[in-house]
C-alpha atoms as a PDB file:
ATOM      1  CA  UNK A   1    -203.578  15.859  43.254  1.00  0.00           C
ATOM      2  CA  UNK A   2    -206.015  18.070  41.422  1.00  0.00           C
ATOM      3  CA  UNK A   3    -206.957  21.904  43.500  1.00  0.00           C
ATOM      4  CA  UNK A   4    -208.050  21.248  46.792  1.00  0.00           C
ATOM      5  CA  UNK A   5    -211.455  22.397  47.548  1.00  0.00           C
ATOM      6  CA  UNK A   6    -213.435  22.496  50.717  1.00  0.00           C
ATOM      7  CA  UNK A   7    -215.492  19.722  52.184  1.00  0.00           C
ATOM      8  CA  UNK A   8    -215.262  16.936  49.456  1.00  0.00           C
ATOM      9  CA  UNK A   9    -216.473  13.486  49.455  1.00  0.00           C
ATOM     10  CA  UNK A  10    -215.750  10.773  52.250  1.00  0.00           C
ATOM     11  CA  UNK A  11    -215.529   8.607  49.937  1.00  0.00           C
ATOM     12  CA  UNK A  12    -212.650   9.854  48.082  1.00  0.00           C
ATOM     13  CA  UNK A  13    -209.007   8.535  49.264  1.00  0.00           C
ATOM     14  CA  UNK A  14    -207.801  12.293  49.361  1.00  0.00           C
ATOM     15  CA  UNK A  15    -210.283  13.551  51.347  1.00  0.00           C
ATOM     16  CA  UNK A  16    -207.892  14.218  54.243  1.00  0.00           C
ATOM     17  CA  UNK A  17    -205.610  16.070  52.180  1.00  0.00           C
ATOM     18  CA  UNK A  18    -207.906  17.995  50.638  1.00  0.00           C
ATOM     19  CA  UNK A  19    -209.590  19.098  54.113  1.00  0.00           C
ATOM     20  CA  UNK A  20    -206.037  19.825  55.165  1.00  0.00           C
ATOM     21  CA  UNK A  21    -205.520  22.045  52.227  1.00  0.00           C
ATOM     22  CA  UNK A  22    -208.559  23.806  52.613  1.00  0.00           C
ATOM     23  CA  UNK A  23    -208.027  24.197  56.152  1.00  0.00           C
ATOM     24  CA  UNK A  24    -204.337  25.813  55.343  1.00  0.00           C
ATOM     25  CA  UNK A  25    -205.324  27.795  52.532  1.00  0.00           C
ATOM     26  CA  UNK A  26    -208.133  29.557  54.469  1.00  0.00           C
ATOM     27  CA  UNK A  27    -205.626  30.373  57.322  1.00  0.00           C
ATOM     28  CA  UNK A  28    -202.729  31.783  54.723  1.00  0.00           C
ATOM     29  CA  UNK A  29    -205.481  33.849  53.127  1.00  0.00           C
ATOM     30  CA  UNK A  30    -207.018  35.457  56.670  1.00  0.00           C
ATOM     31  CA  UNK A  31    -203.577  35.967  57.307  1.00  0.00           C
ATOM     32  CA  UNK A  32    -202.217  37.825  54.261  1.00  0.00           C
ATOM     33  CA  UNK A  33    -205.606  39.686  53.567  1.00  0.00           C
ATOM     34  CA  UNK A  34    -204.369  41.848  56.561  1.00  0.00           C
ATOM     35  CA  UNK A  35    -201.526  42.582  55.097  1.00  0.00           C
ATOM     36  CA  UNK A  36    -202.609  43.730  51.786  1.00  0.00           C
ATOM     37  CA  UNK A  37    -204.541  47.380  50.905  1.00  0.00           C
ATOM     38  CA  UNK A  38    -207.652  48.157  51.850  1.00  0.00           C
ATOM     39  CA  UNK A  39    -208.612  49.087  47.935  1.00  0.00           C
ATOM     40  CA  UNK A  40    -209.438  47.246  44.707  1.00  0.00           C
ATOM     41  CA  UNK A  41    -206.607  44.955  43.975  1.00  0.00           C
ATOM     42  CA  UNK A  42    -205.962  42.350  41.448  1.00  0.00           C
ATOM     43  CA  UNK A  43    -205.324  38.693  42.294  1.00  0.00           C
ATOM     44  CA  UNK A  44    -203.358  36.322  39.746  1.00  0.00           C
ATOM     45  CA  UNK A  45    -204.938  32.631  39.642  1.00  0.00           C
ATOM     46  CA  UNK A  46    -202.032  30.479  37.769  1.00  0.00           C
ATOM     47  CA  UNK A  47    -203.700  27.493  36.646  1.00  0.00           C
ATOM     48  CA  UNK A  48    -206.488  28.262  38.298  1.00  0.00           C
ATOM     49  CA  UNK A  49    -208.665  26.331  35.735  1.00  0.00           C
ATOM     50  CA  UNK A  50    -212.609  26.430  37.295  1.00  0.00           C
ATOM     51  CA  UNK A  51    -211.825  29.556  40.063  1.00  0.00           C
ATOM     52  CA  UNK A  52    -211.895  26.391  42.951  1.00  0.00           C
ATOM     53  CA  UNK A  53    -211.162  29.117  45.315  1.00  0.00           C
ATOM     54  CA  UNK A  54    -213.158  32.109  44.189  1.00  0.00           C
ATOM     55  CA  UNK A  55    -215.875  31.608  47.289  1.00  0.00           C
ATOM     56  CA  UNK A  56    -212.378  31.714  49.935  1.00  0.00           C
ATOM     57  CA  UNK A  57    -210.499  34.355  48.110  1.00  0.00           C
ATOM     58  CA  UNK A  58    -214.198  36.407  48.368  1.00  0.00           C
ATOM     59  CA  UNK A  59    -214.731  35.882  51.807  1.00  0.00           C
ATOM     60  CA  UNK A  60    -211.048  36.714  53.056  1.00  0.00           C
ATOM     61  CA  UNK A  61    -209.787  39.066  50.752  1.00  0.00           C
ATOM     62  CA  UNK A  62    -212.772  40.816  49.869  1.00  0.00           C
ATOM     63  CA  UNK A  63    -215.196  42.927  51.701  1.00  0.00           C
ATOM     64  CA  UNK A  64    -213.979  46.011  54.179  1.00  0.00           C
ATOM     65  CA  UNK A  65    -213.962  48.498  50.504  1.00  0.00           C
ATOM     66  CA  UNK A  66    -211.603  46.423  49.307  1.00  0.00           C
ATOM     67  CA  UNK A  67    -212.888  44.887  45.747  1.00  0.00           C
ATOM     68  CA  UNK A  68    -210.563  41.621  44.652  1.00  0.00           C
ATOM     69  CA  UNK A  69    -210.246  41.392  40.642  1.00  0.00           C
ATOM     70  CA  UNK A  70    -209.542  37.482  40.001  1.00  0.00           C
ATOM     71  CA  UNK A  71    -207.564  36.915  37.239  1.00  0.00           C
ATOM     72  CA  UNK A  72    -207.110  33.178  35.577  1.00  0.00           C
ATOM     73  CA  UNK A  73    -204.410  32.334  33.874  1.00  0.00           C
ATOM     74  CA  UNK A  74    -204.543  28.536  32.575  1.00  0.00           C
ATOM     75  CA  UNK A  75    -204.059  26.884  28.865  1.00  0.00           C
ATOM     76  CA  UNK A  76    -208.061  25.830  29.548  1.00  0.00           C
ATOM     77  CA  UNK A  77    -210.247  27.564  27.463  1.00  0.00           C
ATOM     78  CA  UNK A  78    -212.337  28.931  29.841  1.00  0.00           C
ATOM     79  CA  UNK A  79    -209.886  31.023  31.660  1.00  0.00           C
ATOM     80  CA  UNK A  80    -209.770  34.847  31.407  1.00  0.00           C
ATOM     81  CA  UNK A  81    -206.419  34.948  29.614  1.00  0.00           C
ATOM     82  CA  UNK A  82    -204.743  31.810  28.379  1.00  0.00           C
ATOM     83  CA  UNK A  83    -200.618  31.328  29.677  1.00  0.00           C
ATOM     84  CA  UNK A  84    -198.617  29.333  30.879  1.00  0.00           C
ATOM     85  CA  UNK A  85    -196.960  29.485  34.278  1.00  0.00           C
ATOM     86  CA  UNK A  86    -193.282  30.267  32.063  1.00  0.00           C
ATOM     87  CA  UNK A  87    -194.401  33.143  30.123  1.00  0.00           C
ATOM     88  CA  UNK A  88    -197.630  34.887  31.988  1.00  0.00           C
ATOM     89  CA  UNK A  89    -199.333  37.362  29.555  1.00  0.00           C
ATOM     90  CA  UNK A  90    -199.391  40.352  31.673  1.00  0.00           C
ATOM     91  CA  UNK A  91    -197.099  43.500  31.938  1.00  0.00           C
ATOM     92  CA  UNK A  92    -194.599  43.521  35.190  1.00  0.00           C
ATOM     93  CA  UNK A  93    -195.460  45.000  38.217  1.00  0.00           C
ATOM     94  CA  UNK A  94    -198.923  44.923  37.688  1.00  0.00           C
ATOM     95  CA  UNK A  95    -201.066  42.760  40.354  1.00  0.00           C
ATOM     96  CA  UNK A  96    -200.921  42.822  44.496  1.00  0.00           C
ATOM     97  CA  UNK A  97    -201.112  38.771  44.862  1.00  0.00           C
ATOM     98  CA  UNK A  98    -200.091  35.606  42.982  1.00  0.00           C
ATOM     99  CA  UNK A  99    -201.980  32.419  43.792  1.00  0.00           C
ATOM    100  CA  UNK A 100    -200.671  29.254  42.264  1.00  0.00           C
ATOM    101  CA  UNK A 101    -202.182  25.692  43.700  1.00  0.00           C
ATOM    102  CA  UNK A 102    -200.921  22.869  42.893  1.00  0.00           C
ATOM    103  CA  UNK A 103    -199.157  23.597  39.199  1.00  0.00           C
ATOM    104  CA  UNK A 104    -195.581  23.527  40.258  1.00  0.00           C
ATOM    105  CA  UNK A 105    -195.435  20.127  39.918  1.00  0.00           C
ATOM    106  CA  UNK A 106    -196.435  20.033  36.198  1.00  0.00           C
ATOM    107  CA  UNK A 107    -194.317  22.824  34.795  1.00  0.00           C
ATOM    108  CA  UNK A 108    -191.264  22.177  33.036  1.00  0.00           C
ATOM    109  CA  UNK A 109    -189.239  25.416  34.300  1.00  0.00           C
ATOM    110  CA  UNK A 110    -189.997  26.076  37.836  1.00  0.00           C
ATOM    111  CA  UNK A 111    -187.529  28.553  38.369  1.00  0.00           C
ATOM    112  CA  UNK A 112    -189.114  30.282  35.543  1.00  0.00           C
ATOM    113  CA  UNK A 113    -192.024  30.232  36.466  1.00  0.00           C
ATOM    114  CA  UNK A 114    -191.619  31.677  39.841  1.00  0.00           C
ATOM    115  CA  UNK A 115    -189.806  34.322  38.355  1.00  0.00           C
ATOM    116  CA  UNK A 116    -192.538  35.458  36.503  1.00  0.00           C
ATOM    117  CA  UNK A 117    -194.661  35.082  39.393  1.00  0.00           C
ATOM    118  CA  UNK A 118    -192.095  37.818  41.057  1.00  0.00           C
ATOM    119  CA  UNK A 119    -192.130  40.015  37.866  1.00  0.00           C
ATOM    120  CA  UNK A 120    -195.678  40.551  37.687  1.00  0.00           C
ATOM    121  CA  UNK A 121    -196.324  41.185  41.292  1.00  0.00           C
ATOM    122  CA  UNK A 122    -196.775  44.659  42.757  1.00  0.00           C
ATOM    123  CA  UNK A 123    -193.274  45.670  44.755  1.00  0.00           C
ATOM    124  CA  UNK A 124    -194.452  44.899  47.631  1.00  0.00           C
ATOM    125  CA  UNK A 125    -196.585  42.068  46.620  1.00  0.00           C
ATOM    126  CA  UNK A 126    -197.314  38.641  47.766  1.00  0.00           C
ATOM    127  CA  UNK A 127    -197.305  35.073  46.043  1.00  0.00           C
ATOM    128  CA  UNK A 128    -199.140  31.677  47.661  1.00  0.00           C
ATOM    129  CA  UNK A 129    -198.315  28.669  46.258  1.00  0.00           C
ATOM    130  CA  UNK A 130    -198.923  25.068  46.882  1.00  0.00           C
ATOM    131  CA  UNK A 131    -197.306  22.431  45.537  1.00  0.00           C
ATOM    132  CA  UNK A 132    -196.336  18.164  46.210  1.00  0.00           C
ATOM    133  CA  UNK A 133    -193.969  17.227  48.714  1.00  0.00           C
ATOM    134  CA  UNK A 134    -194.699  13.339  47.539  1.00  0.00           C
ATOM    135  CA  UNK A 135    -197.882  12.168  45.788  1.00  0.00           C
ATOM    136  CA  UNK A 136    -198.979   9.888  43.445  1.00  0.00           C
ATOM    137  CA  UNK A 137    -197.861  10.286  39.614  1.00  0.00           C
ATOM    138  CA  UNK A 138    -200.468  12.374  38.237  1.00  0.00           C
ATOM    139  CA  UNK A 139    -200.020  13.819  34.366  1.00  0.00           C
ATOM    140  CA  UNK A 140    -201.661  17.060  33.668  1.00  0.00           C
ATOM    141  CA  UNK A 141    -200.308  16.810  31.093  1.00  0.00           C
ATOM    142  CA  UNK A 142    -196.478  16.257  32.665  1.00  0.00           C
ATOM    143  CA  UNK A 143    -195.933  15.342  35.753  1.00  0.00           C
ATOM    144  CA  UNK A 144    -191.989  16.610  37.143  1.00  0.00           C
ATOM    145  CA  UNK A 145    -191.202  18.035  40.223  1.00  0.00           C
ATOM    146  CA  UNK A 146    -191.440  16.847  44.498  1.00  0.00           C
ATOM    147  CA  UNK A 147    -189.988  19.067  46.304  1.00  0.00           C
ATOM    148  CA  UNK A 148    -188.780  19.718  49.993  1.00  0.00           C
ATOM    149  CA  UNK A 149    -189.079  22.635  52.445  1.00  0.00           C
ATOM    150  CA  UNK A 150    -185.284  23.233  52.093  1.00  0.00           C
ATOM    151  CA  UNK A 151    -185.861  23.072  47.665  1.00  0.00           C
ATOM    152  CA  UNK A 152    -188.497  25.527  48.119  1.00  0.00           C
ATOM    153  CA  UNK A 153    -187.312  27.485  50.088  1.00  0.00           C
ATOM    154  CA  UNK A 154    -184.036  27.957  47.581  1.00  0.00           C
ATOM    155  CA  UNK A 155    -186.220  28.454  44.476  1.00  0.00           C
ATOM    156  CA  UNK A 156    -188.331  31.355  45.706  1.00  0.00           C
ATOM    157  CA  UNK A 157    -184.683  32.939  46.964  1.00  0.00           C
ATOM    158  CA  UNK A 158    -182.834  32.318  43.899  1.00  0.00           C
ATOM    159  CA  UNK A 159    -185.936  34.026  41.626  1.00  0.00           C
ATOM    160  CA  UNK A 160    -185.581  37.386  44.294  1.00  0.00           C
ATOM    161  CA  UNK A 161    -188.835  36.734  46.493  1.00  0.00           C
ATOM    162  CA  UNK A 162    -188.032  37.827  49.865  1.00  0.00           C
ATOM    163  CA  UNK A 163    -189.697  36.911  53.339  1.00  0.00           C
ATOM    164  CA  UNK A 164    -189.781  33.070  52.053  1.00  0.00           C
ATOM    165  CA  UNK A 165    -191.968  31.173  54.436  1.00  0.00           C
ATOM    166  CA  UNK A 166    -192.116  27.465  53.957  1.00  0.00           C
ATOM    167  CA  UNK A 167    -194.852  25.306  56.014  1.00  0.00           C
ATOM    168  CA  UNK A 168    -195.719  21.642  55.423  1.00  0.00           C
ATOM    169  CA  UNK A 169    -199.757  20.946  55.604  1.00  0.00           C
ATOM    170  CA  UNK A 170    -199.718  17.953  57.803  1.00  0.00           C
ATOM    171  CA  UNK A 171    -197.300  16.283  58.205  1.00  0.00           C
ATOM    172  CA  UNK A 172    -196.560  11.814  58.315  1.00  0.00           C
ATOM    173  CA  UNK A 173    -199.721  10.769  60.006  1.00  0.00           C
ATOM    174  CA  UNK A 174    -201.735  12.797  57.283  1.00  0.00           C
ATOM    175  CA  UNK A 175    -199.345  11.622  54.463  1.00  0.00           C
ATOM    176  CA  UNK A 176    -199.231   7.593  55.557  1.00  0.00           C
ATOM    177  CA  UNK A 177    -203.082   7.531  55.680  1.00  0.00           C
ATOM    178  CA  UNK A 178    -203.645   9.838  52.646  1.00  0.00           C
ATOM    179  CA  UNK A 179    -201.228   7.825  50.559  1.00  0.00           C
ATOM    180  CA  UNK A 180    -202.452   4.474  51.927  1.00  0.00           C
ATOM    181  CA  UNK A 181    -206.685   5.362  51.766  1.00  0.00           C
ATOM    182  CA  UNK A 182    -205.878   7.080  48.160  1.00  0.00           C
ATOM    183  CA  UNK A 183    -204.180   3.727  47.114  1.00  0.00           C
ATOM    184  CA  UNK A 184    -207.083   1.513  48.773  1.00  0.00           C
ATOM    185  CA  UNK A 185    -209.482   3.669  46.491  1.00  0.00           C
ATOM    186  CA  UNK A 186    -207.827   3.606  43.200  1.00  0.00           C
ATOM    187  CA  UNK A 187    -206.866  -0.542  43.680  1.00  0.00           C
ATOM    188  CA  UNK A 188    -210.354  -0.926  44.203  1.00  0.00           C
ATOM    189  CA  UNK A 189    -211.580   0.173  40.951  1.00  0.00           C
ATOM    190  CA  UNK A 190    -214.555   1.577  39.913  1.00  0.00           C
ATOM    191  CA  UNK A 191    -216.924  -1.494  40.142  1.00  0.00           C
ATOM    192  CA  UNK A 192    -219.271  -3.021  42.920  1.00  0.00           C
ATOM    193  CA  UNK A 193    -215.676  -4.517  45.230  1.00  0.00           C
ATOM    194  CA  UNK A 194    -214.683  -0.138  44.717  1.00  0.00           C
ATOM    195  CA  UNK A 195    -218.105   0.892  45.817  1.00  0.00           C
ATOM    196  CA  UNK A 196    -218.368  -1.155  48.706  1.00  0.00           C
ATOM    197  CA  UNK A 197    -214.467  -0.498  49.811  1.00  0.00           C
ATOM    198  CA  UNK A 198    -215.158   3.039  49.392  1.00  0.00           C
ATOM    199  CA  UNK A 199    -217.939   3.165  51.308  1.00  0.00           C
ATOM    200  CA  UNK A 200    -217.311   0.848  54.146  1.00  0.00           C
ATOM    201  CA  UNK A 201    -213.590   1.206  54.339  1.00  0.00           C
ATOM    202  CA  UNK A 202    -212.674   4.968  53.222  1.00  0.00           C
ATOM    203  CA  UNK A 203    -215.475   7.001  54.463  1.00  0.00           C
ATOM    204  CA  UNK A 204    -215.379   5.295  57.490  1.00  0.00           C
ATOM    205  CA  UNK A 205    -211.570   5.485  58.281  1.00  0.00           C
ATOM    206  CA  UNK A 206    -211.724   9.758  56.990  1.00  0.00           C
ATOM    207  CA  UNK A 207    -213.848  10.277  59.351  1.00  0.00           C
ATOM    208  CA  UNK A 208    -211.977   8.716  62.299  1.00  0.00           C
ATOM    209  CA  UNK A 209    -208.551  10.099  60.705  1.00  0.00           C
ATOM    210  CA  UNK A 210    -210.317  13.625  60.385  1.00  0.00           C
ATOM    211  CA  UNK A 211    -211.079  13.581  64.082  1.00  0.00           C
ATOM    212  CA  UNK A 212    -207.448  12.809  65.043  1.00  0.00           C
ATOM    213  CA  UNK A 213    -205.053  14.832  62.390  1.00  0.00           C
ATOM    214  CA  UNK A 214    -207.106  17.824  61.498  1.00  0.00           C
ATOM    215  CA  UNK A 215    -206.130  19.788  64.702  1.00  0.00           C
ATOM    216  CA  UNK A 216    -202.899  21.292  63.409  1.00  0.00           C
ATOM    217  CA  UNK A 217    -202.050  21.246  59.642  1.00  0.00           C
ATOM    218  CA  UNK A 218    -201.120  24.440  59.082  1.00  0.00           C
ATOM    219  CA  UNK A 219    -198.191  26.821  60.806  1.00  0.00           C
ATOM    220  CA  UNK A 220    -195.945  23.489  61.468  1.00  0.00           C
ATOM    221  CA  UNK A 221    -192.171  23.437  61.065  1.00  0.00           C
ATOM    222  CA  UNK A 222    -190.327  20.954  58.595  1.00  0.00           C
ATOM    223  CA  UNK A 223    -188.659  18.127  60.987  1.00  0.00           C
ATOM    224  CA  UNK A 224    -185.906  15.861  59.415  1.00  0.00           C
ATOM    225  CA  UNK A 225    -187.514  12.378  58.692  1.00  0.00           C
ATOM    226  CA  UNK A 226    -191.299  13.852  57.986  1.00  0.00           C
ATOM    227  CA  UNK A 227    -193.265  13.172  55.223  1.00  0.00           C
ATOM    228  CA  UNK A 228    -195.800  15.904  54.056  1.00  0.00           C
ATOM    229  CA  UNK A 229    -198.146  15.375  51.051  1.00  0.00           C
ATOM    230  CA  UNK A 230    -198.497  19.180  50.055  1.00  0.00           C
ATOM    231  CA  UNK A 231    -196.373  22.271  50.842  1.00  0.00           C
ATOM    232  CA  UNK A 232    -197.379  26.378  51.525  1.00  0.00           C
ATOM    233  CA  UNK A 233    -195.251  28.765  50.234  1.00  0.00           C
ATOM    234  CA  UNK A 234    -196.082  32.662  51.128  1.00  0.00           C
ATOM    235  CA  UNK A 235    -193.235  34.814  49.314  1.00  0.00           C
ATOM    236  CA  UNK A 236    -193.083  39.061  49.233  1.00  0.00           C
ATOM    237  CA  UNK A 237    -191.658  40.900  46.165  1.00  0.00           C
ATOM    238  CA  UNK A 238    -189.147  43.384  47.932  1.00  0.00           C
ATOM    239  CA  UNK A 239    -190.442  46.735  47.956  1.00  0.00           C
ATOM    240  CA  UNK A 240    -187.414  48.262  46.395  1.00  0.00           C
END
């Protein structure tokens, strides 16, 4: 699934995922901005290729004399520093918050990636990071890793994060009609039949299944035998 960003089209097959995400995100963000200081402080994008969360990150983190520095690391040219997720171009220690949205999936170390996530933050610091629990195969340009709350949860420990929070974003509702509207779309293909079954089929059934599953995709618990589409990592560097 390519970055989540708000609002999106009804007419795409991941539109509820994508609302879900940028539901989720927004909470985590409100949430940790309270946490972090009140002075200019550096944010990490990994992979953030096109800033699709700048206007969020600006409107919870920043503000209140607090002045947010967003940093993009991504092969793309058009990124402030070019890196990959395995070997981040930046001195240790040196940033209060690592954002990484959906990239874990596509890198061919995770556990060394997160790692360097950990050595560049702050002590102290904080890393958010969203990656597949299941979705379709997706190239960009590899596609690897699904994980589960349990798999995450042991990465970000083995790689020294402490106060590991794991939270599915919806959870089998969301995934079953995400997976099955995303699958209508893409079947359908790109001519007048995927037009019209866009149109009179997806739209219509996101905005029914928006109604219904949008009420609580973020803060939920991982339940044995629940599928979830995307998961939320928060993580702190220990302040020792």
């Amino acid at each position: 699934m390519e970055h989540a960003g708000r609002g999106g089209r009804l007419t795409d097959g991941a539109y509820l995922i994508r609302r879900a995400m940028s539901l989720a995100l927004d909470a985590a963000f409100e949430s940790l901005g309270k946490g972090l200081p009140d002075r200019a402080i550096t944010l990490l994008d990994i992979g953030g290729r096109g800033r699709p969360h700048a206007a969020l990150i600006s409107r919870r983190l920043g503000g209140a004399g607090r002045d947010v520095r967003h940093v993009v690391i991504d092969p793309d040219p058009g990124a402030d520093a070019a890196g990959m997720a395995e070997t981040l171009p930046l001195r240790s220690a040196c940033v209060e918050m690592v954002l990484c949205t959906q990239v874990l999936e596509h890198v061919a170390d995770p556990q060394q990636a997160v790692s360097e996530m950990r050595r560049v933050l702050r002590p102290g610091g904080v890393c958010l990071l969203t990656t597949h629990g299941t979705w379709f195969y997706h190239p960009d340009p590899e596609d690897y890793w699904r994980w589960t709350s349990a798999g995450l949860a042991r990465l970000f420990a083995t790689c020294g994060f402490e106060e590991v929070d794991v939270r599915p974003v919806g959870g089998t509702k969301l995934a079953i009609a995400t997976l099955g509207l995303t699958a209508i779309e893409r079947g359908a293909g790109n001519g007048l039949a995927g037009a019209l079954a866009r149109r009179l089929l997806v739209a219509p059934a996101n905005v029914l299944a928006s109604r219904a599953l949008m009420r609580r995709v973020s803060g939920r618990t991982s339940l044995p035998g629940e599928l979830a589409i995307n998961y939320l990592v928060t993580a702190r560097r220990g302040r020792a």
